[in-house]
C-alpha atoms as a PDB file:
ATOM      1  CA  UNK A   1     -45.459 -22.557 -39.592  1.00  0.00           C
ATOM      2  CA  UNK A   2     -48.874 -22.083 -38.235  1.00  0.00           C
ATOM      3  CA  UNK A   3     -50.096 -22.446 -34.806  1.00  0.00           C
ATOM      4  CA  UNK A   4     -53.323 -23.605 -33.598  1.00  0.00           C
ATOM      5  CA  UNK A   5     -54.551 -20.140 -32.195  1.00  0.00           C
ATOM      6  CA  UNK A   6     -53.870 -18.418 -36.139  1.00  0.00           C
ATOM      7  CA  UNK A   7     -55.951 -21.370 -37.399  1.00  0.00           C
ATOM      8  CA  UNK A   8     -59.094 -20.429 -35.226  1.00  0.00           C
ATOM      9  CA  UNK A   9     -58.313 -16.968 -35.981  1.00  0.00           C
ATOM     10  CA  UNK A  10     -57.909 -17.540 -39.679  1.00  0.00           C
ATOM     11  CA  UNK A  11     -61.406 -19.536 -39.825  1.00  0.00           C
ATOM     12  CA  UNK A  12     -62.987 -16.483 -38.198  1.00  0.00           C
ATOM     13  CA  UNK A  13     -61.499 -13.962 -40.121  1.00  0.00           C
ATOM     14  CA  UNK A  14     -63.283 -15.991 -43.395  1.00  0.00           C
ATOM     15  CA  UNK A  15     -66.259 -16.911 -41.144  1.00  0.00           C
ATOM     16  CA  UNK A  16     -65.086 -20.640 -41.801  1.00  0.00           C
ATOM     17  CA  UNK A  17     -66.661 -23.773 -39.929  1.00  0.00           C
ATOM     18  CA  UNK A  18     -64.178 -26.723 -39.576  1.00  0.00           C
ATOM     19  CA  UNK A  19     -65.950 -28.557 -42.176  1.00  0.00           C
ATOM     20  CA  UNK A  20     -65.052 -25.416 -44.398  1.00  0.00           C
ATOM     21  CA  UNK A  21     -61.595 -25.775 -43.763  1.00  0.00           C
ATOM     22  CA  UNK A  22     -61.476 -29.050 -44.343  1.00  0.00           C
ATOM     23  CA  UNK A  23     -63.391 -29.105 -47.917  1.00  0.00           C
ATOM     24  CA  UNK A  24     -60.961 -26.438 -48.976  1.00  0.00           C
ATOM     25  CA  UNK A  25     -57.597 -28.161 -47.798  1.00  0.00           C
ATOM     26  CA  UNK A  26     -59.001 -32.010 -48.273  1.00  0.00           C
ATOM     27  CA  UNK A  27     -57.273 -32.459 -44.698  1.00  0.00           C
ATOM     28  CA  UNK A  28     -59.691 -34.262 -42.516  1.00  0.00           C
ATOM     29  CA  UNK A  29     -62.111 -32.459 -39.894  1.00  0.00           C
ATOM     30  CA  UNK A  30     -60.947 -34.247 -36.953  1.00  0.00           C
ATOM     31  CA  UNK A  31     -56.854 -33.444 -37.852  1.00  0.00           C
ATOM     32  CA  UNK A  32     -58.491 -29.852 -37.882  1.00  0.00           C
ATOM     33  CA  UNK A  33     -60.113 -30.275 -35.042  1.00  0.00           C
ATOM     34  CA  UNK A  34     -57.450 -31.716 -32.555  1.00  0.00           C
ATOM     35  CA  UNK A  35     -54.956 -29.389 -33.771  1.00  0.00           C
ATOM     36  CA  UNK A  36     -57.032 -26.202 -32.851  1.00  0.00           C
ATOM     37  CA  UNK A  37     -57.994 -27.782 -29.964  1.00  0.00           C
ATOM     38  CA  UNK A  38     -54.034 -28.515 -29.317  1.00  0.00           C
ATOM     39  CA  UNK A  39     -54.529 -32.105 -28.511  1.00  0.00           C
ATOM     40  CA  UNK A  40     -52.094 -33.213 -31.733  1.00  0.00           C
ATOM     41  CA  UNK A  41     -49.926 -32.052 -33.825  1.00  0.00           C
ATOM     42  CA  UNK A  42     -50.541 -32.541 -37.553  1.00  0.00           C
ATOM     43  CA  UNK A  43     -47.316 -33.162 -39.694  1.00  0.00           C
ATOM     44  CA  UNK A  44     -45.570 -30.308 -41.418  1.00  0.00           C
ATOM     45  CA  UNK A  45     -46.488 -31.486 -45.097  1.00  0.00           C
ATOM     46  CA  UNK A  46     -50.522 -31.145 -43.314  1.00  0.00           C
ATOM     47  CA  UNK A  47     -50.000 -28.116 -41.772  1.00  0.00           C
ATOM     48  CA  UNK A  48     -48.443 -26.344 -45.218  1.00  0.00           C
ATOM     49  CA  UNK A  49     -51.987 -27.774 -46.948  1.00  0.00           C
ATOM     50  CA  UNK A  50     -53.719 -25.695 -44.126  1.00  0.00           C
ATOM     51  CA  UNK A  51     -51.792 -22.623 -44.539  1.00  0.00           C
ATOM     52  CA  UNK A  52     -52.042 -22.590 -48.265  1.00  0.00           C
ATOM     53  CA  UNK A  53     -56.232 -22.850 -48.206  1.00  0.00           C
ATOM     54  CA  UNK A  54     -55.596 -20.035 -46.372  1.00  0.00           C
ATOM     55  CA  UNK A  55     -54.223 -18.075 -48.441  1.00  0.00           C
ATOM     56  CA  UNK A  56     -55.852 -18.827 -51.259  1.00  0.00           C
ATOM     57  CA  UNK A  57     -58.568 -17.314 -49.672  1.00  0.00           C
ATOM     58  CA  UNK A  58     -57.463 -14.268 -48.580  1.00  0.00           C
ATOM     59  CA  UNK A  59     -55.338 -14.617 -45.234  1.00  0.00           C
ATOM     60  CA  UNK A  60     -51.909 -13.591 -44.914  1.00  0.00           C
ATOM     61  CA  UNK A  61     -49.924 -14.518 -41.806  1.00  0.00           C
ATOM     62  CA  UNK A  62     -48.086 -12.295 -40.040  1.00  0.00           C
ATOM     63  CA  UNK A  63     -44.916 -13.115 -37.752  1.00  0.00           C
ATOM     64  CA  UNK A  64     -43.627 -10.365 -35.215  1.00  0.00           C
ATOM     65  CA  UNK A  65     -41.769 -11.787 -32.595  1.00  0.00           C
ATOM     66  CA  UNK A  66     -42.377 -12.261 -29.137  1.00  0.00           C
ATOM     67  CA  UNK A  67     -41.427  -8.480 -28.883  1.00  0.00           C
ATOM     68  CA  UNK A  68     -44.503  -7.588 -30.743  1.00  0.00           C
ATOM     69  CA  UNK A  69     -47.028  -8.998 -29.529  1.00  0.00           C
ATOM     70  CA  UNK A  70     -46.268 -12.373 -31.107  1.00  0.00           C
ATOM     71  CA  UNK A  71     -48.033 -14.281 -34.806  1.00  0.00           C
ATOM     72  CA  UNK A  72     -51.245 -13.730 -36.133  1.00  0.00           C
ATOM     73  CA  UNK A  73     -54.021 -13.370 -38.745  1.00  0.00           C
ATOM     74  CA  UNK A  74     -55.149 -10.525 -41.066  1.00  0.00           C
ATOM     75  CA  UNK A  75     -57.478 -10.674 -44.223  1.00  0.00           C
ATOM     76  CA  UNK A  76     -55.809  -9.014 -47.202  1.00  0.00           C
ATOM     77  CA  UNK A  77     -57.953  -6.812 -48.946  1.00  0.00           C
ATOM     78  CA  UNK A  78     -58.809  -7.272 -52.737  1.00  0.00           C
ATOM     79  CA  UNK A  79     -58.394  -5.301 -55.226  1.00  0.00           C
ATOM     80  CA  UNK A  80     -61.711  -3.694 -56.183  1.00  0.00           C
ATOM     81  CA  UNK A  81     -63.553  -4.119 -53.283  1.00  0.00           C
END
């Protein structure tokens, strides 16, 4: 779904703090925090929350297998800009 490395990367991409993150997906700064630091696992229903603040804002996750290099981040670009 997402892992804790594409959430650090997403937050960079937007130039997000954890606080950020968490105003935007009303999921708590600590539940960010532990899961990019990998010491928890949020549940899936917390996790879809994250990804969809994402989103929203711009990022689009990618998924290429192990073969490729593995999952990551990008920032779509907006029309107009």
């Amino acid at each position: 779904m997402i892992t804790p490395a594409q959430c650090r990367a997403a937050r960079a991409l937007l130039d997000w703090s954890q606080q950020r993150l968490a105003e935007a997906s009303s999921i708590g700064n600590a539940t960010i925090r532990n899961f990019e630091g990998e010491k928890s696992t949020p549940q899936h229903a917390t996790l879809v929350v994250l990804r969809q603040a994402f989103e929203a804002a711009g990022v689009q996750f990618v998924s290429q297998g192990d073969e490729a290099g593995g999952d990551g981040v990008v920032l779509r670009l907006h029309a107009g800009l």
